[in-house]
Protein backbone atom coordinates (compact mmCIF):
# COMPACT_ATOMS: atom_id res chain seq x y z
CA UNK A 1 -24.92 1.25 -142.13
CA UNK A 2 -27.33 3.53 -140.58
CA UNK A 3 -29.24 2.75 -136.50
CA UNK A 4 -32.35 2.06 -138.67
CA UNK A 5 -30.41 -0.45 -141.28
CA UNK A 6 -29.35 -2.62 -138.86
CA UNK A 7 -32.93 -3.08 -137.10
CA UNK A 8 -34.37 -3.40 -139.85
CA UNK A 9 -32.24 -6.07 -141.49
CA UNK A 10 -32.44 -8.14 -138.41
CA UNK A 11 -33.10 -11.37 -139.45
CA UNK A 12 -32.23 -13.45 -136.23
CA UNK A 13 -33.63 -12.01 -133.33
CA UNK A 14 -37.54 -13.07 -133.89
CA UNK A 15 -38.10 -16.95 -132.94
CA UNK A 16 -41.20 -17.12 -134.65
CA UNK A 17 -39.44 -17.13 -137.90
CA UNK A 18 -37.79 -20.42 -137.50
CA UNK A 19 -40.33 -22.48 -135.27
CA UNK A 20 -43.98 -21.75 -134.92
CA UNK A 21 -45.17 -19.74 -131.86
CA UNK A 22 -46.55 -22.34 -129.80
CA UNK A 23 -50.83 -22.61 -129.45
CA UNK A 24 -52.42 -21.49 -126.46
CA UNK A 25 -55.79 -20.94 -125.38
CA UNK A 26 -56.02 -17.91 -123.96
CA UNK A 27 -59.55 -18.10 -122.57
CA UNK A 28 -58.70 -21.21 -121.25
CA UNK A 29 -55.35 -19.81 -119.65
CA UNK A 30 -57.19 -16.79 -118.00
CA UNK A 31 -60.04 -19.38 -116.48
CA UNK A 32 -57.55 -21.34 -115.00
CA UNK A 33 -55.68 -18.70 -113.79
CA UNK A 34 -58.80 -17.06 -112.10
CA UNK A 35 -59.86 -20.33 -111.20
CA UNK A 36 -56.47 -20.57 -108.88
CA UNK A 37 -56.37 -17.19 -107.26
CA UNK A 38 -60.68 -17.77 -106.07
CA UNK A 39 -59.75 -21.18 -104.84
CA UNK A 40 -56.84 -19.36 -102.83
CA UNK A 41 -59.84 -17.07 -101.45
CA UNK A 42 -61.63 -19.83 -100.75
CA UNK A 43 -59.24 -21.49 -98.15
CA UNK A 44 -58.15 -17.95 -96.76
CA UNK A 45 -61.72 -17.33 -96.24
CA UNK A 46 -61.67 -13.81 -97.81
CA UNK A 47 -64.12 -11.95 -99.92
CA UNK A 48 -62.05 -10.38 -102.09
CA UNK A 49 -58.37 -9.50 -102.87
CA UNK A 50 -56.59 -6.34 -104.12
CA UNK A 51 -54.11 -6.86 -106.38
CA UNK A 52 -51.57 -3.95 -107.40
CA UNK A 53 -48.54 -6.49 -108.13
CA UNK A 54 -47.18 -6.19 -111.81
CA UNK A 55 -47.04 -9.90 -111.60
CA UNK A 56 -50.22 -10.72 -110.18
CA UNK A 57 -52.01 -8.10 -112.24
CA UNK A 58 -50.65 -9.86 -115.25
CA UNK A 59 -51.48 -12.93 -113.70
CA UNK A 60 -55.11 -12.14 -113.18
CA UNK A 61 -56.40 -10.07 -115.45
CA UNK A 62 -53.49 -9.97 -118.31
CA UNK A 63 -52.59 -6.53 -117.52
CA UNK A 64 -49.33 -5.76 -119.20
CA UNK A 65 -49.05 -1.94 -119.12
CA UNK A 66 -46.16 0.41 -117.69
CA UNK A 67 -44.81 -3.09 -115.34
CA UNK A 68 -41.78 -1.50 -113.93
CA UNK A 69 -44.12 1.37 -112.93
CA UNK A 70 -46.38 -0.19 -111.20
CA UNK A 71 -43.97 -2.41 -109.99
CA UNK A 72 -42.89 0.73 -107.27
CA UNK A 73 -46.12 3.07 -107.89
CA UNK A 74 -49.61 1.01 -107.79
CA UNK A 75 -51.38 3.28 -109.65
CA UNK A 76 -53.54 0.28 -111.37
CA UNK A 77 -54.80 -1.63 -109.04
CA UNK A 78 -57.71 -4.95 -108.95
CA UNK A 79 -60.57 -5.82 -107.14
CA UNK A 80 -61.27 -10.30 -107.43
CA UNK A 81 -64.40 -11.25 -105.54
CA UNK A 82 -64.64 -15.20 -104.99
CA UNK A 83 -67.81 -14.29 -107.02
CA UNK A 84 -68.99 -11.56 -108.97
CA UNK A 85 -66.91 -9.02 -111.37
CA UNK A 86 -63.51 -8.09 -111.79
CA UNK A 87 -63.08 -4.78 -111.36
CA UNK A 88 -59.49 -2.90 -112.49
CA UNK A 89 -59.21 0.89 -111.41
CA UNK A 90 -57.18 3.26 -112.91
CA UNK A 91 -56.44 1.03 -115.99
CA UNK A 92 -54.25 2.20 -119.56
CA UNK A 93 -56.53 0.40 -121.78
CA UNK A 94 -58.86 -2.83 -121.28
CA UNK A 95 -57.19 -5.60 -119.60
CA UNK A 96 -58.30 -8.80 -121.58
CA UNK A 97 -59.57 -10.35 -118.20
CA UNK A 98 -61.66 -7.04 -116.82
CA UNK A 99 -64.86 -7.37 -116.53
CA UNK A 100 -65.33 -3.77 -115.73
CA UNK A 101 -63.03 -0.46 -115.85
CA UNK A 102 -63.40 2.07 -113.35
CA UNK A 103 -61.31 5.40 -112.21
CA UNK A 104 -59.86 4.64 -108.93
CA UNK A 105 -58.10 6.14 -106.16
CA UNK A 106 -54.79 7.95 -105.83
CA UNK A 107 -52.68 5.68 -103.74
CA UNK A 108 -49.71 6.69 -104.79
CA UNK A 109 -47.19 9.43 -103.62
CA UNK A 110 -46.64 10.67 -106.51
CA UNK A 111 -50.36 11.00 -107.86
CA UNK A 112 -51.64 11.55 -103.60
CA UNK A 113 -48.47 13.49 -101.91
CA UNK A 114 -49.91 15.14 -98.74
CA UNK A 115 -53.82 13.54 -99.73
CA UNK A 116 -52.61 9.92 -99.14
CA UNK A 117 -54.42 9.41 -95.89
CA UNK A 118 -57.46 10.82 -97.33
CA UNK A 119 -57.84 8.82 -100.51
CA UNK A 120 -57.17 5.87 -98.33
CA UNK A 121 -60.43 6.24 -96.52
CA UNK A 122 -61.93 6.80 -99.77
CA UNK A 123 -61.07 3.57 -101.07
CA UNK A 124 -61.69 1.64 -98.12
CA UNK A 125 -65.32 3.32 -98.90
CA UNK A 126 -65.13 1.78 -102.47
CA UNK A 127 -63.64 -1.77 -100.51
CA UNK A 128 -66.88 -1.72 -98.65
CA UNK A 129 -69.59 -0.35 -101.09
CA UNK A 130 -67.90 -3.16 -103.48
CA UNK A 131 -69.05 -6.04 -100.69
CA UNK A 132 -72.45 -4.35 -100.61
CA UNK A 133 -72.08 -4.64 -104.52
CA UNK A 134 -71.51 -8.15 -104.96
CA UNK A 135 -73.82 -9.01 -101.77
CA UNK A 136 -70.95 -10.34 -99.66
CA UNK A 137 -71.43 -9.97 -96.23
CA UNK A 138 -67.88 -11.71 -95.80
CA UNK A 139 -66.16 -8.58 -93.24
CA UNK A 140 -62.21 -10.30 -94.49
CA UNK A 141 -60.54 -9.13 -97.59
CA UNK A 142 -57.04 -9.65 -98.66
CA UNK A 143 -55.14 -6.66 -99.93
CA UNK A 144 -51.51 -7.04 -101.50
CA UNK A 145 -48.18 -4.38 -100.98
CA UNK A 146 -49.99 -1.50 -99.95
CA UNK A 147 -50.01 2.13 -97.99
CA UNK A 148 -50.21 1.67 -94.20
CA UNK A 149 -52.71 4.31 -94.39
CA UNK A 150 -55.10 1.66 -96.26
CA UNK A 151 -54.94 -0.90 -93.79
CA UNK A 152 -55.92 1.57 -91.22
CA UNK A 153 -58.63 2.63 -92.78
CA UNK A 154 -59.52 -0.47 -93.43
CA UNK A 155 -59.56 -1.54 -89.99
CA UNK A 156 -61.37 1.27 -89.09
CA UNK A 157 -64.69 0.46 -91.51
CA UNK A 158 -64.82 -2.58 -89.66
CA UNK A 159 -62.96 -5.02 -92.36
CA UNK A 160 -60.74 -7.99 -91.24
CA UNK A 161 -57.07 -7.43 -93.33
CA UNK A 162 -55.35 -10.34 -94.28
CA UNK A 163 -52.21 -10.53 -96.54
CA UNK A 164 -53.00 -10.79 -100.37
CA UNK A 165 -49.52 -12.18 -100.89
CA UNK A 166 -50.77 -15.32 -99.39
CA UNK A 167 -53.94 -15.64 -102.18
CA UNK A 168 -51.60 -14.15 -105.14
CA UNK A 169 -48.44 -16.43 -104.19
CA UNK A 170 -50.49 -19.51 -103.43
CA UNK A 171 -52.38 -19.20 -106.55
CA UNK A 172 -49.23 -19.25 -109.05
CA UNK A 173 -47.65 -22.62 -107.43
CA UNK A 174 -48.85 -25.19 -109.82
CA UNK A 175 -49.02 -24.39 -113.52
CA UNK A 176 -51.50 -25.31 -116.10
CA UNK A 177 -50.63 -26.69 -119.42
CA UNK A 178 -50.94 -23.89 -121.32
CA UNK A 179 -48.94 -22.53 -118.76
CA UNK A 180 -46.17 -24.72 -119.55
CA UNK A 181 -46.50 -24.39 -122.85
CA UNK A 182 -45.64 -20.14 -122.40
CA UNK A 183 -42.84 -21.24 -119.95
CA UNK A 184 -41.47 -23.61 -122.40
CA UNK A 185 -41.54 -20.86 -125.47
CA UNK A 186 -39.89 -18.08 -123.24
CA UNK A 187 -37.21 -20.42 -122.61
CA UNK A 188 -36.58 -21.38 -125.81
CA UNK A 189 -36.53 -17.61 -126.71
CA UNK A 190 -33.50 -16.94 -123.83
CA UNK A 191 -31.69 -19.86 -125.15
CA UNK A 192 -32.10 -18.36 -128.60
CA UNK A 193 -30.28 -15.75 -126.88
CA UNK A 194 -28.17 -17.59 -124.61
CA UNK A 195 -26.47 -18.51 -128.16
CA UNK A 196 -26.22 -14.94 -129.65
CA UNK A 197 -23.85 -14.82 -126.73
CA UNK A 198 -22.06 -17.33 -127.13
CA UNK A 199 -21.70 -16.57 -130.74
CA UNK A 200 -20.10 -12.88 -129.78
CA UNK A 201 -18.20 -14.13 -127.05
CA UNK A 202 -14.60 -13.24 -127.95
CA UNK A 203 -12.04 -11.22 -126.56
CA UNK A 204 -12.69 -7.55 -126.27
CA UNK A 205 -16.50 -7.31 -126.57
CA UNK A 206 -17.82 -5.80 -122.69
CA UNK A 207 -20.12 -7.67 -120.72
CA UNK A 208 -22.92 -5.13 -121.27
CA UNK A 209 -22.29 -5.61 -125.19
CA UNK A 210 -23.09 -9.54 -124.32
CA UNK A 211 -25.82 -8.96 -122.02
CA UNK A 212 -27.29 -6.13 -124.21
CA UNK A 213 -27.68 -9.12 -127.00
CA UNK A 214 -30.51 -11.26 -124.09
CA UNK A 215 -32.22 -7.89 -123.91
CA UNK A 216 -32.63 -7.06 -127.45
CA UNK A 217 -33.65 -11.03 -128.29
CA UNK A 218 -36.15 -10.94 -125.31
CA UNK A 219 -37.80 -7.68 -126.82
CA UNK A 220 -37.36 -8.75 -130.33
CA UNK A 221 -40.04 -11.69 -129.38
CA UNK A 222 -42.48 -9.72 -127.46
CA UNK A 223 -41.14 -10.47 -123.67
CA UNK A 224 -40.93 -8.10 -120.97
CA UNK A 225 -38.00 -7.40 -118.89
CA UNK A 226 -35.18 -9.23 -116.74
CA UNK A 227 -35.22 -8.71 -112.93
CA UNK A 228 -31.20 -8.52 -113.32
CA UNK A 229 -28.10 -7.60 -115.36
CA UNK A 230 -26.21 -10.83 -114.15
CA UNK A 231 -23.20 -10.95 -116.23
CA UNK A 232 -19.71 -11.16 -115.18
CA UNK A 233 -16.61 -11.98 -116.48
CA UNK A 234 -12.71 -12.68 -115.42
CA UNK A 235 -12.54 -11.55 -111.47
CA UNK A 236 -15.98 -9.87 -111.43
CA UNK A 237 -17.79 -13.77 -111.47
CA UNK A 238 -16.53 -14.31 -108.02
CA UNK A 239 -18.17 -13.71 -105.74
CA UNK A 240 -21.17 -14.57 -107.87
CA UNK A 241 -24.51 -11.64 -108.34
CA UNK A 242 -22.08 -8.66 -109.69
CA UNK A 243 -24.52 -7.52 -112.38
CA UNK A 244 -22.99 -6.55 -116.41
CA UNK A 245 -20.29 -3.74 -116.65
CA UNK A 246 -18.49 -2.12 -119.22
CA UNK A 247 -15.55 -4.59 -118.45
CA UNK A 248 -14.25 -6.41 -121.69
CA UNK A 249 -13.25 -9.46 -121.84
CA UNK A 250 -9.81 -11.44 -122.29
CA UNK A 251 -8.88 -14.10 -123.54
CA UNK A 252 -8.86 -17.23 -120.77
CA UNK A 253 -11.88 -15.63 -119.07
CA UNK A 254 -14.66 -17.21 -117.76
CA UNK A 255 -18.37 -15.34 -118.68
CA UNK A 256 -21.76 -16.32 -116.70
CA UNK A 257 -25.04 -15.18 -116.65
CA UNK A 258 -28.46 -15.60 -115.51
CA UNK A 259 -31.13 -14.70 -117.89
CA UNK A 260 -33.49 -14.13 -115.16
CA UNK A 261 -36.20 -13.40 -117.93
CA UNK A 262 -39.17 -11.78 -117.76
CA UNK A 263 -40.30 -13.21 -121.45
CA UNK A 264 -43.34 -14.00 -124.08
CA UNK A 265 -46.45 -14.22 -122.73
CA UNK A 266 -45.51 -12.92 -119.23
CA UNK A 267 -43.73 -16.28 -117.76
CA UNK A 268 -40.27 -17.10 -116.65
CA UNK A 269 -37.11 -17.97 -118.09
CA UNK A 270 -34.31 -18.68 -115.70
CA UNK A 271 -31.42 -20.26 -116.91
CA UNK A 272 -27.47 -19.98 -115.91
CA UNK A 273 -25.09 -20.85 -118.03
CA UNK A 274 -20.83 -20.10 -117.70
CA UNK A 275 -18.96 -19.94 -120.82
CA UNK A 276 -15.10 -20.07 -121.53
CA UNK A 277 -13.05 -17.40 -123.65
CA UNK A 278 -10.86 -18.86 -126.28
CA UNK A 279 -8.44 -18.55 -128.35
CA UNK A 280 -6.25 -19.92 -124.54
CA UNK A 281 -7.62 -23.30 -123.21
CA UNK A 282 -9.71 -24.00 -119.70
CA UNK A 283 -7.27 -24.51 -116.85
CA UNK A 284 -7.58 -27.17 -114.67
CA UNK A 285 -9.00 -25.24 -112.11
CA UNK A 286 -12.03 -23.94 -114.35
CA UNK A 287 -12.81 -27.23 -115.55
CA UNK A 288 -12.70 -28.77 -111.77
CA UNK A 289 -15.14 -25.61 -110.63
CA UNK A 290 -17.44 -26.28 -113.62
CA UNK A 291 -17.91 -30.65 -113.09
CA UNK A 292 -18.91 -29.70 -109.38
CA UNK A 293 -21.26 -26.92 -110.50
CA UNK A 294 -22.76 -29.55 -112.86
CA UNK A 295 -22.49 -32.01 -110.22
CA UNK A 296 -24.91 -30.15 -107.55
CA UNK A 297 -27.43 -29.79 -110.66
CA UNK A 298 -27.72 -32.89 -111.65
CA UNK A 299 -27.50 -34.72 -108.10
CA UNK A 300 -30.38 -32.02 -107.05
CA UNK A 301 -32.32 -33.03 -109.57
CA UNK A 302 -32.50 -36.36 -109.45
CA UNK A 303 -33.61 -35.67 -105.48
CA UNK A 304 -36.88 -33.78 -106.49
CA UNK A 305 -40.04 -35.83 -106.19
CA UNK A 306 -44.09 -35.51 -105.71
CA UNK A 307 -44.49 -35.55 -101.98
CA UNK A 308 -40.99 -34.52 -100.73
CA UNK A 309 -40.97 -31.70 -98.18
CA UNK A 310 -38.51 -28.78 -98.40
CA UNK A 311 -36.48 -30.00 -95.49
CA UNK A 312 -36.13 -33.60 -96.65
CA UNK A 313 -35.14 -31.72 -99.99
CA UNK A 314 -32.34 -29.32 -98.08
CA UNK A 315 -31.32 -32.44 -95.83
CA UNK A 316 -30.84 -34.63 -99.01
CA UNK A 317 -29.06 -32.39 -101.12
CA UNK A 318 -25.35 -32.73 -103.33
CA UNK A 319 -22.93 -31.85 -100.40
CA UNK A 320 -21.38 -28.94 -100.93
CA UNK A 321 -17.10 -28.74 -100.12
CA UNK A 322 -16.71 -26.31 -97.41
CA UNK A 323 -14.37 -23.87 -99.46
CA UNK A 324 -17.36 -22.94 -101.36
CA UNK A 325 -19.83 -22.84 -98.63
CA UNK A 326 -19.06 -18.76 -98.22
CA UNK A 327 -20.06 -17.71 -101.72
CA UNK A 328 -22.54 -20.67 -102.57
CA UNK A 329 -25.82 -19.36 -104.10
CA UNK A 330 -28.59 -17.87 -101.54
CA UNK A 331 -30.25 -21.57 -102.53
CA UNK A 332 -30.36 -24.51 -104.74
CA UNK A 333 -33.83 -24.46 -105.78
CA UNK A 334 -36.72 -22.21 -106.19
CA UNK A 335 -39.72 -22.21 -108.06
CA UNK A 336 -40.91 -19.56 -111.31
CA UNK A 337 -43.72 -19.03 -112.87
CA UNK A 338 -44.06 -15.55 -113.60
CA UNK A 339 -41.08 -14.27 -111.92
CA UNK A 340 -39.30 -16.29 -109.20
CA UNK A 341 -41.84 -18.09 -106.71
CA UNK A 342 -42.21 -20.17 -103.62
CA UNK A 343 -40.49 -22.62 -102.86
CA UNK A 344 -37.10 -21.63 -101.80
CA UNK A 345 -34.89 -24.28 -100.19
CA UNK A 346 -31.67 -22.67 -98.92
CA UNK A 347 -28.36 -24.75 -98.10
CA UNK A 348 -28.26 -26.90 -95.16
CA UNK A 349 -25.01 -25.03 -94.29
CA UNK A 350 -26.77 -21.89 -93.92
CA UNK A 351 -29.20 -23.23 -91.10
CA UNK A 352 -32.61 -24.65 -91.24
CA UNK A 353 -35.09 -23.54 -94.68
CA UNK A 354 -37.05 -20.09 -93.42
CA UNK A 355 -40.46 -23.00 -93.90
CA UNK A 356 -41.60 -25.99 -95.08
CA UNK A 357 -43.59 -26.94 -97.88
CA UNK A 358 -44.34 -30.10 -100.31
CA UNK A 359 -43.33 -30.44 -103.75
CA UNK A 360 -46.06 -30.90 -106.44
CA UNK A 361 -47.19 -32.45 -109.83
CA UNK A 362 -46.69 -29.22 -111.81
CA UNK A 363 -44.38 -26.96 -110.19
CA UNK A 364 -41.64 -24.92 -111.96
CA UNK A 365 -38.44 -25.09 -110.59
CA UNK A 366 -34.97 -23.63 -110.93
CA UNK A 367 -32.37 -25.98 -109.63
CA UNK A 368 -28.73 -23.78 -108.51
CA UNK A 369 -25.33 -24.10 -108.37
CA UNK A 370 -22.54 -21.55 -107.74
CA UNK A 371 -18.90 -22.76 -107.37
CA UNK A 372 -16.50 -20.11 -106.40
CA UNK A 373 -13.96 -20.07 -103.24
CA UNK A 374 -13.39 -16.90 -101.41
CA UNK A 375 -10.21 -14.76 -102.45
CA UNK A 376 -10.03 -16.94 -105.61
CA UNK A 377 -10.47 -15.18 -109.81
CA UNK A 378 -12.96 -18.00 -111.00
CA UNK A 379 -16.26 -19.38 -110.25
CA UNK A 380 -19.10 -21.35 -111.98
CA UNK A 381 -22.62 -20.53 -112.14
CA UNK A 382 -25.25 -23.25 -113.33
CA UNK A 383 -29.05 -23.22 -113.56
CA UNK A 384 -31.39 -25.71 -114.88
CA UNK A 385 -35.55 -25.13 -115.69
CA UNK A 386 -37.10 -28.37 -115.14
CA UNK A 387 -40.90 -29.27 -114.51
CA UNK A 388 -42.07 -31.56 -111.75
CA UNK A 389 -43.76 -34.32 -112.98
CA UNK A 390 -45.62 -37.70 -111.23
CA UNK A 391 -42.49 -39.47 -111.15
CA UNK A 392 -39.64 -36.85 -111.23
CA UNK A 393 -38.77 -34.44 -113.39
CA UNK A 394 -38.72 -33.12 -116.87
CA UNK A 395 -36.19 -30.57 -118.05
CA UNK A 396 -37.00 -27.39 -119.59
CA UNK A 397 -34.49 -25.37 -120.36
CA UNK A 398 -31.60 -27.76 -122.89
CA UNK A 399 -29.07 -25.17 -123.99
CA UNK A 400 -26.04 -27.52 -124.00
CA UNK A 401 -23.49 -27.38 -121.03
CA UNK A 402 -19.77 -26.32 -122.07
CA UNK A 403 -17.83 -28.83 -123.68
CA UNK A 404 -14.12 -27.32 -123.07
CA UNK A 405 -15.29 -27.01 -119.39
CA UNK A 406 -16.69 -31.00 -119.09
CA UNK A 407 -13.97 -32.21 -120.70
């Protein structure tokens, strides 16, 4: 069978052919959306805000092009006034939520090199003649990951610089239902490859073979990218975040991975799951590392509530048994949306949470586990989707849990 044979007699990979692509309204999506990042504005008490974040450029204006690109040269970049156009410079195409195109500034090193400092004072020009445009006389704009060289010259126009991070972040906490409704399809697409994996799990196929198979399914149904190859088997799953190599697998082995999913529609699919290789059967030790994985996720879950604060969250989580405590997970919950978003809350064992914050009606979360003890071949990584509702939660992602490892 020939490269193009096997493509094109794929007849699992696309979703859409068993269950109907779920029905969102896009123009209502992209007000909302909008609608969150001016009301951010609004309480920073900025004029505008520069985007050049793959995510928030997505986000804002649906701007999908060359993401990994951008995501380390902002060659595209956004202007959002609290009123007036949107404005998106240096643009492949129309994004859907422009209201204008225009040819920007080189603010990159690759497209600038030794002009850098010079195209920064131009478009701190273009910041201020766009103020003038829209008849602001607001002096404070918000700019995201940018140049030093901007915010100097900036500063020296006589404009107030505030982070963007804190209107672009702030914006993306609670979700919308059509939100939800892209979150819940770009789950359902990882778990459609979540079992593709499970299907070719068997002794002798390599972890990238396995991870290769969440790739292909997550381009097969229009999604992006993953922020991670996180797949390990045998002695690469402990210590936990040792991303996919050519190892194969043996029989005995334990396999997890985080799908860390970039997927349809731009949203978030985050979901750990840690299988068992037959034909040989889960030893005790396996099956007493998984029940405590699935222990922390369900006890964590149950905590999470409208109204509770971060630290009452870290104070009243699952204890964790100090010979984990050295490889546990950087946290036990954080929220997604596009990618992974605030809030973190970190173990109580690793010190007080970085800040504080209050859970709400509409969040995202991802709710962690990681059970591995130093100098020891296994470990157990868990991770459950779940949406914060008025009286608790509601889970998201339902791929089921391993039954030889429960049992």
């Amino acid at each position: 069978m020939t490269p193009d044979s096997r493509i094109l007699s794929d007849d699992w990979a696309d979703l859409s052919r068993f269950r109907p692509l779920p029905e969102i309204d896009q123009n209502r999506l992209f007000t909302y959306r909008l609608g969150r990042i001016r009301d951010a504005l609004r309480r920073q008490g900025a004029a505008m805000v520069m985007l050049v974040n793959p995510i928030t450029l997505r986000y804002a204006v649906d701007y999908r092009t060359y993401q990994l690109w951008q995501a380390h040269a902002h060659t595209t970049y956004a202007f959002v006034p609290v009123e007036g156009p949107v404005v998106v410079y240096n643009a492949y195409g129309h994004p859907p939520g422009a209201d204008q195109i225009r040819t920007g500034r080189a603010n990159t090193y690759f497209d600038g090199a030794t002009e850098l400092g010079e195209n920064a004072r131009l478009l701190a020009m273009d910041v201020s003649d766009f103020l003038s445009e829209i008849g602001s006389d607001n002096r404070r704009v918000a700019i995201e990951y940018v140049n030093p060289s901007l915010t100097q010259a900036l500063l020296q126009r006589g404009l107030e610089v505030i982070d963007g991070v804190n209107v672009s972040e702030t914006a993306r906490i609670v979700k919308s239902d059509d939100e939800i409704a892209c979150i819940r399809w770009a789950v359902e697409v990882a778990e459609h490859g979540i079992a593709q994996v499970k299907a070719a799990l068997q002794p002798g196929v390599s972890e990238l073979q396995l991870w290769g198979l969440l790739n292909y399914t997550n381009l097969a149904n229009n999604g992006d990218w993953h922020n991670g190859r996180m797949l390990a088997s045998g002695p690469r799953i402990n210590p936990w975040l040792q991303e996919a190599s050519t190892r194969r697998v043996e029989a005995g082995d334990l396999v997890g991975f985080d799908t860390d999913m970039v997927g349809p529609f731009g949203y978030f699919a985050d979901i750990s799951r840690t299988f068992h290789c037959g034909p040989v059967t889960p030893t005790r030790r396996q099956r007493q590392l998984y029940r405590l994985a699935h222990e922390e996720v369900e006890y964590n879950t149950r905590l999470i509530r409208p109204g509770m604060t971060l630290s009452e969250l870290q104070a009243g989580a699952w204890p964790v048994p100090e010979e984990f405590h050295q490889n546990a997970y950087v946290c036990i919950l954080h929220g997604v949306g596009m990618t992974d978003e605030f809030p973190r809350v970190n173990p109580v064992f690793r010190g007080p949470n970085p800040y504080d914050g209050v859970i709400e009606e509409g969040m995202v979360l991802c709710v962690e586990s990681y059970m591995g003890a130093v100098g020891e071949r296994d470990g157990v990584k868990l991770e459950q989707q779940v949406l914060v509702t008025a009286d608790g939660t509601e889970p998201i992602s339902t791929y089921p849990l391993e039954e030889s490892l429960m049992s």
